[in-house]
C-alpha atoms as a PDB file:
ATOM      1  CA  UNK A   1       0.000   0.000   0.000  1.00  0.00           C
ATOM      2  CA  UNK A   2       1.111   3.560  -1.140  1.00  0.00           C
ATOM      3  CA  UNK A   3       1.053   6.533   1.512  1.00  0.00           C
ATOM      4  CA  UNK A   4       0.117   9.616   0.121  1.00  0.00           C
ATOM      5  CA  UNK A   5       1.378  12.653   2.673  1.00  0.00           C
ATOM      6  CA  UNK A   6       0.911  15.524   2.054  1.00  0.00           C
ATOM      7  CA  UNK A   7       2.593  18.584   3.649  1.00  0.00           C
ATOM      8  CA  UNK A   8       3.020  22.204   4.682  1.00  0.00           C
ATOM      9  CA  UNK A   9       5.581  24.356   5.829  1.00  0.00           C
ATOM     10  CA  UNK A  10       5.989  27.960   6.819  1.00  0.00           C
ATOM     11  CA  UNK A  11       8.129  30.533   9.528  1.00  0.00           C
ATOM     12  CA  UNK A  12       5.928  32.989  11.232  1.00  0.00           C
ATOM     13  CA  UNK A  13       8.804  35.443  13.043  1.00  0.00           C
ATOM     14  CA  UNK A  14       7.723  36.412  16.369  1.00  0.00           C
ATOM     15  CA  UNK A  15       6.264  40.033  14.413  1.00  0.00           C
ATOM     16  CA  UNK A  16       3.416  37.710  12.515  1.00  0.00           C
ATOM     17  CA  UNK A  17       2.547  36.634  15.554  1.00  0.00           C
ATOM     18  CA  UNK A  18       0.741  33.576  16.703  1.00  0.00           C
ATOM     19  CA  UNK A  19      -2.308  34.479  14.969  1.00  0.00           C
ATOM     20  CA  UNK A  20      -1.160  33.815  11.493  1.00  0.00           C
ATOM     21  CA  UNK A  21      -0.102  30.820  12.189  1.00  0.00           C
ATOM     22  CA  UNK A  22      -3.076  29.502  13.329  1.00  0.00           C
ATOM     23  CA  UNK A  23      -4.772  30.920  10.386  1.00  0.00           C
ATOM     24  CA  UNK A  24      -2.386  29.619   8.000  1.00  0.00           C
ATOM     25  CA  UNK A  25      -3.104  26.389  10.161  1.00  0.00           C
ATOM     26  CA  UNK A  26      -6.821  26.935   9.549  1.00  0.00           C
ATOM     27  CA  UNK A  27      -6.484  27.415   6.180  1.00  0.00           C
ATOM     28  CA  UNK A  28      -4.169  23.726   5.238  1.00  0.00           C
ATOM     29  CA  UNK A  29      -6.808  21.970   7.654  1.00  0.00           C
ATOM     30  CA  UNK A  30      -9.793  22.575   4.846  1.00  0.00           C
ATOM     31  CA  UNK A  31      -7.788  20.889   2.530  1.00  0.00           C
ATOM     32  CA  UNK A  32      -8.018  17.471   4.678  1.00  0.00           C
ATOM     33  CA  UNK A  33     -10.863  14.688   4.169  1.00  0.00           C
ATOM     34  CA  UNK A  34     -11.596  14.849   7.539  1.00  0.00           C
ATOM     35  CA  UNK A  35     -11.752  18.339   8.639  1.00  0.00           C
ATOM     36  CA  UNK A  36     -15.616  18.433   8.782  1.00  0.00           C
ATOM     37  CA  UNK A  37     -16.289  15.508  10.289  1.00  0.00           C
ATOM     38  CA  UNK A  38     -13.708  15.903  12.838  1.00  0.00           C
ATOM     39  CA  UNK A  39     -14.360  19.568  14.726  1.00  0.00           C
ATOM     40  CA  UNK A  40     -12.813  18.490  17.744  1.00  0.00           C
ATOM     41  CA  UNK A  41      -9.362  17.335  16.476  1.00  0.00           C
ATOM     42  CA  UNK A  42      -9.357  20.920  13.960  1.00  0.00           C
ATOM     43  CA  UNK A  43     -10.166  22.546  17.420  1.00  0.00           C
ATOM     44  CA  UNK A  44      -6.904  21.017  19.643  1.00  0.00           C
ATOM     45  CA  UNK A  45      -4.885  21.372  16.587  1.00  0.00           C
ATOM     46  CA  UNK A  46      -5.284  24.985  16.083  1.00  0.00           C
ATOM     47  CA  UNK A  47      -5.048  25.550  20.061  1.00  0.00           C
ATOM     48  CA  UNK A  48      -2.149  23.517  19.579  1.00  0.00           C
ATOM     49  CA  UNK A  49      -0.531  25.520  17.460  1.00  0.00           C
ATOM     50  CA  UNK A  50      -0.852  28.418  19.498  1.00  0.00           C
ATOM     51  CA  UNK A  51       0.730  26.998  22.025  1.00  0.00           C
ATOM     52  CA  UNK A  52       3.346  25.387  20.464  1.00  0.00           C
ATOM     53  CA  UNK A  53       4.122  28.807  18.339  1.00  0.00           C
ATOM     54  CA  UNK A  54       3.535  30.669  21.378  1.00  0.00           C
ATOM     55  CA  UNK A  55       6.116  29.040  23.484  1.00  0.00           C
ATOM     56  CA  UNK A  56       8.517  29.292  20.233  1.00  0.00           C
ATOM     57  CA  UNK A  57       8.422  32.914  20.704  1.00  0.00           C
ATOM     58  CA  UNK A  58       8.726  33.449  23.945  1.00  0.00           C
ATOM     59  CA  UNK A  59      11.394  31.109  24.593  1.00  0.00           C
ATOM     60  CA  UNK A  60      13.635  30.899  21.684  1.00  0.00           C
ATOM     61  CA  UNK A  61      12.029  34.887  21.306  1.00  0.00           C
ATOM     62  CA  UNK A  62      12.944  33.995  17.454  1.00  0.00           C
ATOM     63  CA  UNK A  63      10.895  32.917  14.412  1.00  0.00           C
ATOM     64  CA  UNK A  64       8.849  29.375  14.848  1.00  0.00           C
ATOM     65  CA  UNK A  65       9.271  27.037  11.544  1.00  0.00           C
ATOM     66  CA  UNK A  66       5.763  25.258  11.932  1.00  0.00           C
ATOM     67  CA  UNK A  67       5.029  22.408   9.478  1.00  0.00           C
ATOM     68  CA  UNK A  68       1.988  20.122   8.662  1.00  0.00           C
ATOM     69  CA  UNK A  69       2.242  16.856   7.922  1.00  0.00           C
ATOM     70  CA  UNK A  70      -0.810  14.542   6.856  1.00  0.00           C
ATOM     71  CA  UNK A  71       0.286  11.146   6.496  1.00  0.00           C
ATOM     72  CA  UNK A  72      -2.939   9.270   5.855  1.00  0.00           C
ATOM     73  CA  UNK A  73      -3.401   8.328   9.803  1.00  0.00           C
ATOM     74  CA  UNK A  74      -2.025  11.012  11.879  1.00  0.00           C
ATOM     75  CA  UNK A  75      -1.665  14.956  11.212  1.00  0.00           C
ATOM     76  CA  UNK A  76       1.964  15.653  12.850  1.00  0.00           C
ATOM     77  CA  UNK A  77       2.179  19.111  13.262  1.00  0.00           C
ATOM     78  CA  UNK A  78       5.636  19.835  13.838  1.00  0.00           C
ATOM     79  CA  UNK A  79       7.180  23.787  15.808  1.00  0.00           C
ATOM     80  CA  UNK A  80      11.296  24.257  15.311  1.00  0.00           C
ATOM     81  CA  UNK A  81      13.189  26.997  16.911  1.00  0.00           C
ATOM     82  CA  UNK A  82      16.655  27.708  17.671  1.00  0.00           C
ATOM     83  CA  UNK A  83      16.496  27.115  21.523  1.00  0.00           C
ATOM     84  CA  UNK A  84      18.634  23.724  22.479  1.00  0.00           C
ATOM     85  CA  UNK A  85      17.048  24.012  25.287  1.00  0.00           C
ATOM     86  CA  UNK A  86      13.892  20.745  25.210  1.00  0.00           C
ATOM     87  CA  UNK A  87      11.063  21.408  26.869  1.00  0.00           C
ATOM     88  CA  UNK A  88       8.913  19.362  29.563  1.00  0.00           C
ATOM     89  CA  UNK A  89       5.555  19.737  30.975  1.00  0.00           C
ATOM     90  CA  UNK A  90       5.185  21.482  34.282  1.00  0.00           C
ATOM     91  CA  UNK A  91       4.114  19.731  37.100  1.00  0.00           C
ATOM     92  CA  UNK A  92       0.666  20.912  37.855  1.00  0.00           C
ATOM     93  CA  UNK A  93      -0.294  21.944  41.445  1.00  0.00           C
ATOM     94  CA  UNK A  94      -3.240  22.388  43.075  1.00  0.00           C
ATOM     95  CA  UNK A  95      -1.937  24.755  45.822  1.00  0.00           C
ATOM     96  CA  UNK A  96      -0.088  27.253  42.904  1.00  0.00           C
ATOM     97  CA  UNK A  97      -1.193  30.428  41.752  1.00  0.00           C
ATOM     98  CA  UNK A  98      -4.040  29.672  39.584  1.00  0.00           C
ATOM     99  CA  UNK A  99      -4.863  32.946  37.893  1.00  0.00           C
ATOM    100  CA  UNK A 100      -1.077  32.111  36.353  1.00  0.00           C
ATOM    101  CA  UNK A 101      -1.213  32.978  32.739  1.00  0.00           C
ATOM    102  CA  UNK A 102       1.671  31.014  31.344  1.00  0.00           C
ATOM    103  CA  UNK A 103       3.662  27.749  31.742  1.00  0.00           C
ATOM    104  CA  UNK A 104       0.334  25.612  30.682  1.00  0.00           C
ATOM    105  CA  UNK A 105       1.149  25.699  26.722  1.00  0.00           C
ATOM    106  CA  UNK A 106       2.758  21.877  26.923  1.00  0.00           C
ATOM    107  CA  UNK A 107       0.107  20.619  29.480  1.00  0.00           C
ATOM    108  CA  UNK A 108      -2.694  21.562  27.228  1.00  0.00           C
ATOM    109  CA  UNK A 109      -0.613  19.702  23.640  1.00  0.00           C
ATOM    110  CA  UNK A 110      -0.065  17.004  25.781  1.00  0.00           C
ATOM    111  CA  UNK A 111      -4.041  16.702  26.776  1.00  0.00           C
ATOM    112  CA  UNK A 112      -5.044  17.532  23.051  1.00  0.00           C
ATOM    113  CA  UNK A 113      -2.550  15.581  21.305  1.00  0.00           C
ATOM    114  CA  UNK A 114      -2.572  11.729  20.782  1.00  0.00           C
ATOM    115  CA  UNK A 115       1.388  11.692  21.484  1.00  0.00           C
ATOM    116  CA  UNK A 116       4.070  14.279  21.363  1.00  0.00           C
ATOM    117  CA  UNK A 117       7.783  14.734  21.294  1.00  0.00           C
ATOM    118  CA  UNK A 118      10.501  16.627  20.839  1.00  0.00           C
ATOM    119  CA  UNK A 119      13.989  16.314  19.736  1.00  0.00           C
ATOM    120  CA  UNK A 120      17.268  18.290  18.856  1.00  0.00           C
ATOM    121  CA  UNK A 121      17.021  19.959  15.442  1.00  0.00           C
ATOM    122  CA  UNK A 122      19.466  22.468  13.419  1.00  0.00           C
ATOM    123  CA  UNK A 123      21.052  24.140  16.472  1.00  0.00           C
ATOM    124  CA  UNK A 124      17.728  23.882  18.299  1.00  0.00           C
ATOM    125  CA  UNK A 125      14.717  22.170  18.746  1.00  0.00           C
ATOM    126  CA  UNK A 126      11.520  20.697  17.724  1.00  0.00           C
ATOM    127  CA  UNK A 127       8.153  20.285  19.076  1.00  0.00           C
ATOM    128  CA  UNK A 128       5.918  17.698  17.420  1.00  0.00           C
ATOM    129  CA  UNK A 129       2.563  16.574  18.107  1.00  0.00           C
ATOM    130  CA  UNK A 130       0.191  13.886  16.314  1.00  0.00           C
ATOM    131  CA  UNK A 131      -3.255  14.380  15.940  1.00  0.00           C
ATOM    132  CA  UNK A 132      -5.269  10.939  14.682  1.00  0.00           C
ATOM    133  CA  UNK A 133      -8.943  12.224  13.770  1.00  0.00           C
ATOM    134  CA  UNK A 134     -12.159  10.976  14.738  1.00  0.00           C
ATOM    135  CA  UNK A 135     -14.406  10.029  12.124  1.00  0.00           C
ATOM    136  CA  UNK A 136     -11.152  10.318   9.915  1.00  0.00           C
ATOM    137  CA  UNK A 137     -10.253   7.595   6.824  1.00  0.00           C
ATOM    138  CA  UNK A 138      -9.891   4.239   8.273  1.00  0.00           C
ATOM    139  CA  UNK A 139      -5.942   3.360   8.168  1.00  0.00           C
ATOM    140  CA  UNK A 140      -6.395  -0.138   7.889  1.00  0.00           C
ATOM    141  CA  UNK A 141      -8.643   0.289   4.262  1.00  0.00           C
ATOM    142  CA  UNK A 142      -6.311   1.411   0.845  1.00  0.00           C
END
């Protein structure tokens, strides 16, 4: 059996902002067979995104290479930047601040996502999450 993937890429410097990515995001999603029938995973993507662009920013405070991957089972959706530094989610506690406003961006990929990763890329990093859709193609049919 052939896989047909099919894939996007794209920078968004930290003046585009995280908005246009998730447009841009938006935007590729349509293009997938699944993208109406599956609201909720086009929902955690997008917030994904944010997050994951977000956190590019503000960390690596440097442009976020975002790219979409489709392979037929699972949309990998994939944030570089040139901070070595990986990553981890924070431990969440129930006696912290909770009108906190960041450090949640990796909690919430890793709630939305079916798995994530990260590894050491160019210099840097990258952040990738897979999203397997609902109501999506069957993997097991050609």
């Amino acid at each position: 059996m052939a896989v047909k993937a099919v894939g996007w890429a794209r920078s968004f410097p930290v003046s585009r902002g995280v908005r246009a990515a998730r447009l841009w995001t938006a935007e590729h999603l349509l293009s997938l067979p699944w993208s109406d029938s599956a609201a909720d995973t086009v929902y955690a993507v997008l917030l994904s995104v944010s997050e994951l662009v977000t956190n590019a920013h503000l960390h690596a405070a440097a442009t976020a290479h975002l790219v979409l991957t489709w392979d037929g089972t699972c949309l990998h959706v994939s944030v570089a930047d040139c901070d070595p530094h990986q990553p981890s989610p924070r431990e969440t506690d129930a006696d912290a601040d909770t009108g906190a406003t960041s450090g949640r961006g990796l909690g919430i990929v890793t709630t939305l996502a079916d798995s994530w990763g990260v590894h050491a890329c160019h210099g840097g990093k990258a952040v990738t999450a897979c999203f397997r859709p609902l109501g999506g193609p069957d993997p097991h049919t050609g």
